[in-house]
PDB file of N, CA and C in Angstrom:
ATOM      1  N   UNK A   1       1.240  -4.070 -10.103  1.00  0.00           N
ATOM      2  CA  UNK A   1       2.391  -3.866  -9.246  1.00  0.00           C
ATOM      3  C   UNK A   1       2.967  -2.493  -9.563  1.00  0.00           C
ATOM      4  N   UNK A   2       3.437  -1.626  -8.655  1.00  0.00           N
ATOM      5  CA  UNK A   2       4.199  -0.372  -8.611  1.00  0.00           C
ATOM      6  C   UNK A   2       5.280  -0.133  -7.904  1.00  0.00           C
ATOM      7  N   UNK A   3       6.158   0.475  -8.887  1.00  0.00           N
ATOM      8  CA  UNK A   3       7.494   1.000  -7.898  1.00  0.00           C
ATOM      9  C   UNK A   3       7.666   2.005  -7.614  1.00  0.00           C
ATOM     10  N   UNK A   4       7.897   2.428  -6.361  1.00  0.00           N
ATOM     11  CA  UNK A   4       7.650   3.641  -6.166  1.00  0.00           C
ATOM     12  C   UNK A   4       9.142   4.175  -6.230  1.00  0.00           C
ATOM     13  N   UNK A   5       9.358   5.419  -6.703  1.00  0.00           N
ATOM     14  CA  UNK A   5      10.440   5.676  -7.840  1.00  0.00           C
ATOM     15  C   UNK A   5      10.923   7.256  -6.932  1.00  0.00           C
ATOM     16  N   UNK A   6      10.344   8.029  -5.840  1.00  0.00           N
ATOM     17  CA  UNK A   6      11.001   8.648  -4.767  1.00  0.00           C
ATOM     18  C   UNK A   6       9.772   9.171  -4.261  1.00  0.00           C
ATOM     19  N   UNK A   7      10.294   9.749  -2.900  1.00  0.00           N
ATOM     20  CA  UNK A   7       8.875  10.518  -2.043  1.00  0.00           C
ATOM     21  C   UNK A   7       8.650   8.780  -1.058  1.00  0.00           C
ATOM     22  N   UNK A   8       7.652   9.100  -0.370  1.00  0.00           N
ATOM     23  CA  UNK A   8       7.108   7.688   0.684  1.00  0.00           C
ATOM     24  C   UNK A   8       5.612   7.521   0.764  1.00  0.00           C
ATOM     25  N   UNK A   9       5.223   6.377   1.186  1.00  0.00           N
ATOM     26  CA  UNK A   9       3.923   6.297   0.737  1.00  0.00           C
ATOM     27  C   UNK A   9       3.689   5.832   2.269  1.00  0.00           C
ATOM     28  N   UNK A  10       2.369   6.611   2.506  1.00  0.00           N
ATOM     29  CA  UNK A  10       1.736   5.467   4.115  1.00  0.00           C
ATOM     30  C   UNK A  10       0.388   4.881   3.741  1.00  0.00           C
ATOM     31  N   UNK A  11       0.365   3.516   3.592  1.00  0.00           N
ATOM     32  CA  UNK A  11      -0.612   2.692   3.720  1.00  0.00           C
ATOM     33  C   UNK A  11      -1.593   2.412   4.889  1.00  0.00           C
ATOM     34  N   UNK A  12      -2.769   2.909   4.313  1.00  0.00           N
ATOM     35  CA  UNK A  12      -3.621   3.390   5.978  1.00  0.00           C
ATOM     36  C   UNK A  12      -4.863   2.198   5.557  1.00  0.00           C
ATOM     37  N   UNK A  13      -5.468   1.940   6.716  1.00  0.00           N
ATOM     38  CA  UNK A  13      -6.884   1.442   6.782  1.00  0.00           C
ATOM     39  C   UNK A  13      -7.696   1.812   7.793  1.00  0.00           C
ATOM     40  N   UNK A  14      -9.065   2.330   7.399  1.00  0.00           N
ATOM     41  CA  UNK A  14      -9.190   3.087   8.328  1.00  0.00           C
ATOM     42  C   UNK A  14     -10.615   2.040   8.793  1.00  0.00           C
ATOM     43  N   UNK A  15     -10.794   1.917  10.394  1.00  0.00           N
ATOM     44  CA  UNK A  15     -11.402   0.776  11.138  1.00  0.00           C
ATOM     45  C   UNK A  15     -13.191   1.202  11.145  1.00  0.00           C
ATOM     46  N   UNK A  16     -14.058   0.363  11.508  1.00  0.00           N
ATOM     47  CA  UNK A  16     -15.447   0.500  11.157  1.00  0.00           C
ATOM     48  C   UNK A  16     -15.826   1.355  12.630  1.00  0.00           C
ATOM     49  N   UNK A  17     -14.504   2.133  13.567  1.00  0.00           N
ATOM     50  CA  UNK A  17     -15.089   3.023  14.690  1.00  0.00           C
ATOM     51  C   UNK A  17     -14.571   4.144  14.048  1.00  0.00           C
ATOM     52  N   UNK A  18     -13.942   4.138  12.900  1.00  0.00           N
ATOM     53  CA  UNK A  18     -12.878   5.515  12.783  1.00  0.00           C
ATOM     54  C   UNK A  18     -12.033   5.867  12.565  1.00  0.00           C
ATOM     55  N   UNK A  19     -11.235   4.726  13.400  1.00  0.00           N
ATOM     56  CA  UNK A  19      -9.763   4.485  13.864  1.00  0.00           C
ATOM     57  C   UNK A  19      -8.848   4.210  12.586  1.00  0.00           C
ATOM     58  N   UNK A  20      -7.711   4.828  12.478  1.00  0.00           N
ATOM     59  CA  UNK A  20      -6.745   4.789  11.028  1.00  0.00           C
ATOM     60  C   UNK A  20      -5.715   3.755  11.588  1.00  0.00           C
ATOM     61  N   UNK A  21      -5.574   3.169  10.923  1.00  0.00           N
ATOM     62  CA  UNK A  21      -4.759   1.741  11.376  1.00  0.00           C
ATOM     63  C   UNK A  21      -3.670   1.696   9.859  1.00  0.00           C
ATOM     64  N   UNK A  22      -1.859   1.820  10.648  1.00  0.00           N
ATOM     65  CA  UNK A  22      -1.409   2.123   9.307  1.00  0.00           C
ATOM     66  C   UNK A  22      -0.786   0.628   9.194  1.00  0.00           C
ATOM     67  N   UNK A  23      -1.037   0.536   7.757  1.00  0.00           N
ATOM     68  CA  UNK A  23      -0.257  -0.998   7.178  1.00  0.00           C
ATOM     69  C   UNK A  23       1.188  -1.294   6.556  1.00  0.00           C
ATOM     70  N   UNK A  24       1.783   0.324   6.350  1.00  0.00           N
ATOM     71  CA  UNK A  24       2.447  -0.291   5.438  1.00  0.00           C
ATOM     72  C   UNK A  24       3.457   1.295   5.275  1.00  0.00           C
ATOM     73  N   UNK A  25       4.432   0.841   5.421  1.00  0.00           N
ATOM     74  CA  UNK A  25       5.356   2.623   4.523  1.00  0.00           C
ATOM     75  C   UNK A  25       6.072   1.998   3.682  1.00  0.00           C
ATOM     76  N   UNK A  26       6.083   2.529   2.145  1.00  0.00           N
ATOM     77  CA  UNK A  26       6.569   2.084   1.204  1.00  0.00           C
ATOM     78  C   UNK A  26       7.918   3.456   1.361  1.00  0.00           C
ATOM     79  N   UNK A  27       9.189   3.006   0.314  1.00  0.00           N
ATOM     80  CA  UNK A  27       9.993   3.509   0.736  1.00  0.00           C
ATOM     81  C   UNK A  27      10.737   3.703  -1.216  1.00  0.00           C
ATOM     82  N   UNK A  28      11.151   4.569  -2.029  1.00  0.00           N
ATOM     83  CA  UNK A  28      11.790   4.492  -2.518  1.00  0.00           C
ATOM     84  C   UNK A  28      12.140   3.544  -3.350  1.00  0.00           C
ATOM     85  N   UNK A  29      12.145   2.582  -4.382  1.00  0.00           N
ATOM     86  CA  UNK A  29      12.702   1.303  -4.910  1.00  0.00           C
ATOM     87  C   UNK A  29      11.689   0.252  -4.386  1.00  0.00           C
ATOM     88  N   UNK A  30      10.837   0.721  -3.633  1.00  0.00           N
ATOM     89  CA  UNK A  30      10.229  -0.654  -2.825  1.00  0.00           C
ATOM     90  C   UNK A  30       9.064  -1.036  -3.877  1.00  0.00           C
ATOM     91  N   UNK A  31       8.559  -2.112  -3.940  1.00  0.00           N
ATOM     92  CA  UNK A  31       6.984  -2.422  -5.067  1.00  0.00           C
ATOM     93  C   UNK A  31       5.847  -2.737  -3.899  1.00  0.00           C
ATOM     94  N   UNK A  32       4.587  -2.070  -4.579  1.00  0.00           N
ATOM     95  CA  UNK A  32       3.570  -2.689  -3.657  1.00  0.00           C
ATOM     96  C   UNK A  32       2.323  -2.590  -4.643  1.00  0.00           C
ATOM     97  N   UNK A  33       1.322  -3.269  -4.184  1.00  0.00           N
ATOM     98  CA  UNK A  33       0.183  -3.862  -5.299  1.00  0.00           C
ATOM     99  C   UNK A  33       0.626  -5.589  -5.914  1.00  0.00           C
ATOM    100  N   UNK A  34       1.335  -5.654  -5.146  1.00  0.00           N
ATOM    101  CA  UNK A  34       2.198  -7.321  -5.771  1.00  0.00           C
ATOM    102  C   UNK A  34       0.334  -8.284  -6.056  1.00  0.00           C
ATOM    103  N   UNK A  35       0.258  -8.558  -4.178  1.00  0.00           N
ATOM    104  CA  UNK A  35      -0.896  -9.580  -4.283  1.00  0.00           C
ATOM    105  C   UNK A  35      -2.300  -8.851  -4.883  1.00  0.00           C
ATOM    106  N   UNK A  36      -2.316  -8.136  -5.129  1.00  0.00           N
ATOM    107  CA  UNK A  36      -3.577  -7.820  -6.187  1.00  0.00           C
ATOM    108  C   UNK A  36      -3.280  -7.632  -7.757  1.00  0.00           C
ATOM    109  N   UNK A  37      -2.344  -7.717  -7.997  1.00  0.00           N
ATOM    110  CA  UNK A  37      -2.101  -8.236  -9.333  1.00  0.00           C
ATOM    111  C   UNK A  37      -1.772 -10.382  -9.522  1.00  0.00           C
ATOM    112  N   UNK A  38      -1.376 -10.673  -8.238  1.00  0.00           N
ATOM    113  CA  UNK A  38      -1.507 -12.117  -8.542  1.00  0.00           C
ATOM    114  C   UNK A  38      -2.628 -12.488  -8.636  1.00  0.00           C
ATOM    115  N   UNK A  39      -3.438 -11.774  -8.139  1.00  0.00           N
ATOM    116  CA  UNK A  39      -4.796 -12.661  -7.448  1.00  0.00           C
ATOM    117  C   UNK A  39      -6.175 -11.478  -8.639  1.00  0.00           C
ATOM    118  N   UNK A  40      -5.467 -10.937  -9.554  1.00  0.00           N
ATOM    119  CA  UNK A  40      -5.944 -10.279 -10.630  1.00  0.00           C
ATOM    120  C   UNK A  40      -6.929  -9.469 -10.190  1.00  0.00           C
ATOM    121  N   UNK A  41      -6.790  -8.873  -8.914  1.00  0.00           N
ATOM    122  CA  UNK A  41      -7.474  -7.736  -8.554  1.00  0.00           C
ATOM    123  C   UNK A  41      -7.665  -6.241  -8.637  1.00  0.00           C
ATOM    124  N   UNK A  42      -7.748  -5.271  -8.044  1.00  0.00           N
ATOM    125  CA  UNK A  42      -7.319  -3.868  -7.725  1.00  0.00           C
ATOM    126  C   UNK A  42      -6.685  -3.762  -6.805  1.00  0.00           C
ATOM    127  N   UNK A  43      -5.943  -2.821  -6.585  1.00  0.00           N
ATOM    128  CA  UNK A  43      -5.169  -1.735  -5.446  1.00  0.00           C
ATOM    129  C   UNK A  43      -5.864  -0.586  -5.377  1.00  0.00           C
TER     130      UNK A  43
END
């Protein structure tokens, strides 16, 4: 898990034509990596 502590983050995925598909803007104070640390994975 990470907090992101200033600046913004864009969470992208990019599609099997190309295509960037965004998931996610992290913001300041916000945490992300939660479910891959429950599920004892990577980010």
């Amino acid at each position: 898990m990470h907090v992101l502590t200033s600046g913004f983050v864009r969470m992208a995925q990019t599609t099997a034509s190309g295509a960037r598909v965004i998931l996610r803007y992290v913001a300041p104070g916000e945490t992300f990596g939660t479910p891959a640390l429950l599920a004892g994975g990577t980010y």
